[in-house]
N, C-alpha and C. Protein backbone atom coordinates (compact mmCIF):
# COMPACT_ATOMS: atom_id res chain seq x y z
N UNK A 1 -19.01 11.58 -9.36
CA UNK A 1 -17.56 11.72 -9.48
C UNK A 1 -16.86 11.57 -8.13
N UNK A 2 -17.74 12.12 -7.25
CA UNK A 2 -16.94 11.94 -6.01
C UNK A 2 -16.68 10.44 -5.33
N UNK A 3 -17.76 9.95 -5.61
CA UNK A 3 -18.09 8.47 -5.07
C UNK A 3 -16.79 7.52 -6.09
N UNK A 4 -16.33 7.90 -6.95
CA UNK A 4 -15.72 7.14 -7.86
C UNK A 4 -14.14 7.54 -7.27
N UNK A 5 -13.93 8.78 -6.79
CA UNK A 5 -12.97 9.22 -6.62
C UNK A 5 -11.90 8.51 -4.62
N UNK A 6 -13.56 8.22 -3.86
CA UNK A 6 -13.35 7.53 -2.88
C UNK A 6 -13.54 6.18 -3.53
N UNK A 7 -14.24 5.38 -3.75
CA UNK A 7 -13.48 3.98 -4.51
C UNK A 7 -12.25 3.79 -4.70
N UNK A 8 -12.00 4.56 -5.78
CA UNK A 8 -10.20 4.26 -6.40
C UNK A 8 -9.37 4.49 -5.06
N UNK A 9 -9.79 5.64 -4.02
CA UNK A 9 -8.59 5.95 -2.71
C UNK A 9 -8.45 4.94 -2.34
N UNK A 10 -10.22 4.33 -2.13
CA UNK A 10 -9.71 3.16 -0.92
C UNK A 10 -9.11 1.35 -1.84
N UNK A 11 -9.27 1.52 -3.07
CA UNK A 11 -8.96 0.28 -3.73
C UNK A 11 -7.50 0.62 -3.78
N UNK A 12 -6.85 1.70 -4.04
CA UNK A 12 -5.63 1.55 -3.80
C UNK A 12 -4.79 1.91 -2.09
N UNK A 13 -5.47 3.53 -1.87
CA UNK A 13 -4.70 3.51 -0.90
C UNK A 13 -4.91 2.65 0.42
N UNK A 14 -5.86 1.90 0.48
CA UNK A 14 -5.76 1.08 1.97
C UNK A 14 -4.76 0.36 1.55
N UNK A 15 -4.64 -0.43 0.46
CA UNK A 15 -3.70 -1.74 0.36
C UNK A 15 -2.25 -1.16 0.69
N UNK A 16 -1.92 0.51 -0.16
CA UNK A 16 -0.54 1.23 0.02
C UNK A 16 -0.32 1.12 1.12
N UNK A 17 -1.34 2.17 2.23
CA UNK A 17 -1.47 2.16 3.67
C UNK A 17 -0.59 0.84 4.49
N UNK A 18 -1.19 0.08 4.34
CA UNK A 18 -1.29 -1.28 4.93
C UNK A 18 0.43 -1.93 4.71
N UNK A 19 0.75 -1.55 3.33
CA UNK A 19 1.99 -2.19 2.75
C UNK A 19 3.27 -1.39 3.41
N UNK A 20 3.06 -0.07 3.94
CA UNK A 20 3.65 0.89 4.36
C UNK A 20 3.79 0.96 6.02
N UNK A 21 2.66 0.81 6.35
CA UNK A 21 2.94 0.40 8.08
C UNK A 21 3.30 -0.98 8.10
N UNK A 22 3.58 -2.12 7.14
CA UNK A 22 4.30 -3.47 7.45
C UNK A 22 5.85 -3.21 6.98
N UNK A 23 6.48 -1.58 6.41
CA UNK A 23 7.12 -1.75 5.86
C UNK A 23 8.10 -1.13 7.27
N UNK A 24 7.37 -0.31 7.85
CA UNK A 24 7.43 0.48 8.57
C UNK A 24 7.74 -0.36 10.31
N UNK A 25 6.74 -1.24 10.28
CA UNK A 25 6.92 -2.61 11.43
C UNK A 25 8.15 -3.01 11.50
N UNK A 26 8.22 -3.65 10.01
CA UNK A 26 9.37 -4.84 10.22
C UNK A 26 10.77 -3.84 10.56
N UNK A 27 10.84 -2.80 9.83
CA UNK A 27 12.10 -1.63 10.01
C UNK A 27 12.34 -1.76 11.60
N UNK A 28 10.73 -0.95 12.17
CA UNK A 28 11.44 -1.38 13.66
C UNK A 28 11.53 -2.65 14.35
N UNK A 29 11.34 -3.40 13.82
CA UNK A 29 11.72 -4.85 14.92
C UNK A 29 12.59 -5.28 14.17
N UNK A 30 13.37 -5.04 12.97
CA UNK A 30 14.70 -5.81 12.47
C UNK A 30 15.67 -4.03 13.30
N UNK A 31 15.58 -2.99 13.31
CA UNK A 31 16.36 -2.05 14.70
C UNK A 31 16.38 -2.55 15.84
N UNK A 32 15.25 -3.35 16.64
CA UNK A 32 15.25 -3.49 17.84
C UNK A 32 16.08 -4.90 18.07
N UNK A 33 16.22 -5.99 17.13
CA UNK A 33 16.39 -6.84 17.00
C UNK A 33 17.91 -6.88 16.73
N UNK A 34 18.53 -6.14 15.98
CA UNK A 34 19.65 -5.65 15.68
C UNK A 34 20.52 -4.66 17.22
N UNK A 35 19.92 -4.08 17.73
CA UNK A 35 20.25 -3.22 18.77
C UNK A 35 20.25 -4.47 19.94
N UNK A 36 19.50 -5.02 20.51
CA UNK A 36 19.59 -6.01 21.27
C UNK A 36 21.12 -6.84 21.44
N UNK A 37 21.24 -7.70 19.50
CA UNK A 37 22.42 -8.08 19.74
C UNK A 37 23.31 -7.32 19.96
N UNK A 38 23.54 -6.14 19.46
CA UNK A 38 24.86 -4.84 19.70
C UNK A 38 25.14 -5.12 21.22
N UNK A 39 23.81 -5.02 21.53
CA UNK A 39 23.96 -4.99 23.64
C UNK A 39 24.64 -6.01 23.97
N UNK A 40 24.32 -7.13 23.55
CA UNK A 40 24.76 -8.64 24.34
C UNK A 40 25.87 -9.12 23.81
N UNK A 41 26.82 -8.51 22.68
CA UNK A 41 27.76 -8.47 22.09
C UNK A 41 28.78 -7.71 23.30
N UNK A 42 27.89 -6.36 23.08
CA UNK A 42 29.01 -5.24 23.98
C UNK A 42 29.49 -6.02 24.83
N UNK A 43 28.03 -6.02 26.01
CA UNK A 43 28.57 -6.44 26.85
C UNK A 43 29.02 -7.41 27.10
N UNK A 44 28.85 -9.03 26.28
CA UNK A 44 30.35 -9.90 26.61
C UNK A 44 31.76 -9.73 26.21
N UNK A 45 31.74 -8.59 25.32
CA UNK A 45 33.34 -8.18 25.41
C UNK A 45 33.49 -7.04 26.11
N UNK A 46 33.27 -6.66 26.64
CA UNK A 46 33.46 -5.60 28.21
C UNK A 46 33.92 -6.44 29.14
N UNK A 47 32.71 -7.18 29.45
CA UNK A 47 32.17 -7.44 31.00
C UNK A 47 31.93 -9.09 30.56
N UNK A 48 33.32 -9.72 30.21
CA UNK A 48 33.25 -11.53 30.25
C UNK A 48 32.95 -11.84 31.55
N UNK A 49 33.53 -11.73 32.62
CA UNK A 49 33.67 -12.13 33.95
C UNK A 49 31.90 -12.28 34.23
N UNK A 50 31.38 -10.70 33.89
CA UNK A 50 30.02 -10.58 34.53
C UNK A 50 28.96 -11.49 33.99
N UNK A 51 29.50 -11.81 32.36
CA UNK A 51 28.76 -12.61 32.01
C UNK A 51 28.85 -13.70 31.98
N UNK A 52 29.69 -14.34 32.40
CA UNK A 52 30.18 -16.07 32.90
C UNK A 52 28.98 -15.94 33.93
N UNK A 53 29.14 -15.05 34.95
CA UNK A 53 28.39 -15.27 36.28
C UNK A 53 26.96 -15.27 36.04
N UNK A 54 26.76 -14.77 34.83
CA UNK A 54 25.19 -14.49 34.40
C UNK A 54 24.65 -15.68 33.69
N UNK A 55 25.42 -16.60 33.10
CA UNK A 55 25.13 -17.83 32.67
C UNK A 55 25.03 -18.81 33.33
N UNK A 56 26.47 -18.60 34.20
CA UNK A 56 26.41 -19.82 35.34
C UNK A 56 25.24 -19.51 36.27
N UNK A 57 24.90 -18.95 36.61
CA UNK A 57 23.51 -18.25 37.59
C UNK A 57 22.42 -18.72 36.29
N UNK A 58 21.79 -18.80 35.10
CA UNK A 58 21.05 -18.86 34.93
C UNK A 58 21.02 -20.70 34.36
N UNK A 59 22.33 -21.43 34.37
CA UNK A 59 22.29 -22.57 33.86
C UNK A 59 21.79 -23.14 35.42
N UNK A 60 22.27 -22.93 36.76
CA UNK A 60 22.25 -22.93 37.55
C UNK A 60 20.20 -23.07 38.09
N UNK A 61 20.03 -22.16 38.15
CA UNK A 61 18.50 -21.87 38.03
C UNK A 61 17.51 -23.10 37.08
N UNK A 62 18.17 -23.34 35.79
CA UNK A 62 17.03 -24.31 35.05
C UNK A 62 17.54 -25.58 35.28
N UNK A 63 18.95 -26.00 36.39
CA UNK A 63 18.73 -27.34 36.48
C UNK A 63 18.27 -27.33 38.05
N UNK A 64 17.92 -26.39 38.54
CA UNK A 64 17.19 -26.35 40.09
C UNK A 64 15.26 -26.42 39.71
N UNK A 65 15.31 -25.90 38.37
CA UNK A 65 14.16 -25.83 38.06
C UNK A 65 13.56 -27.51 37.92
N UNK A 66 14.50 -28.59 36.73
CA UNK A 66 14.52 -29.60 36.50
C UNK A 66 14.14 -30.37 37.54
N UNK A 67 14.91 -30.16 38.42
CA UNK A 67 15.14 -30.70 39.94
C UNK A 67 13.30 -30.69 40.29
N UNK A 68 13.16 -29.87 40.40
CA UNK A 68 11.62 -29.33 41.22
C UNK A 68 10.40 -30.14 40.07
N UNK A 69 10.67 -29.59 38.87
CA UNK A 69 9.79 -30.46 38.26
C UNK A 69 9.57 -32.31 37.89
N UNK A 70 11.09 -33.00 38.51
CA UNK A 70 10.65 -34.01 38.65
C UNK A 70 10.78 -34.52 39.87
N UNK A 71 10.50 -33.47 41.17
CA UNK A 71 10.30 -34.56 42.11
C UNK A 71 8.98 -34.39 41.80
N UNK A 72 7.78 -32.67 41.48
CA UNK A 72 6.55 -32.98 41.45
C UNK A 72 5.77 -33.80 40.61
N UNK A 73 6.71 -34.27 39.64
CA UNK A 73 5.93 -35.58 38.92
C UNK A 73 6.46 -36.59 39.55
N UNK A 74 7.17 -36.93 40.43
CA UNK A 74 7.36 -37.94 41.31
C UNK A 74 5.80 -37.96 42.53
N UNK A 75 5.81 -37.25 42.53
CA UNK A 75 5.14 -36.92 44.06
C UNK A 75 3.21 -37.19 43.76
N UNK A 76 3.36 -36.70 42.00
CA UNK A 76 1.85 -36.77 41.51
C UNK A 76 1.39 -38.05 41.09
């Protein structure tokens, strides 16, 4: 009886288990995912100015990057 009684736990409850910490996952990464945008929302309607400068600084950066990666395929 006992052996029958761990069978049925684990034929059902691992699969429950399992269905419950994915239910439990996605909750927090659709919060974290959700909270993120709240942030980057806030702060471009706060702080436009700061974030112009944060774009222009980072558009800035990947065409210096561009730059570098084709002189070294020039150079190779």
């Amino acid at each position: 009886m006992l052996w029958l009684l761990l069978i049925v736990l684990l034929v059902f409850g691992f699969p429950m288990m399992l269905l419950l910490a994915a239910l439990s996952v996605s909750l927090w990464l659709v919060g974290a995912v959700l909270g993120l945008v709240w942030a980057v929302l806030t702060f471009l309607l706060h702080d436009a100015a700061v974030a112009l400068l944060v774009v222009a600084a980072l558009y800035l950066g990947y065409r210096m990057g561009q730059k570098r990666q084709a002189e070294q395929r020039r150079l190779s």
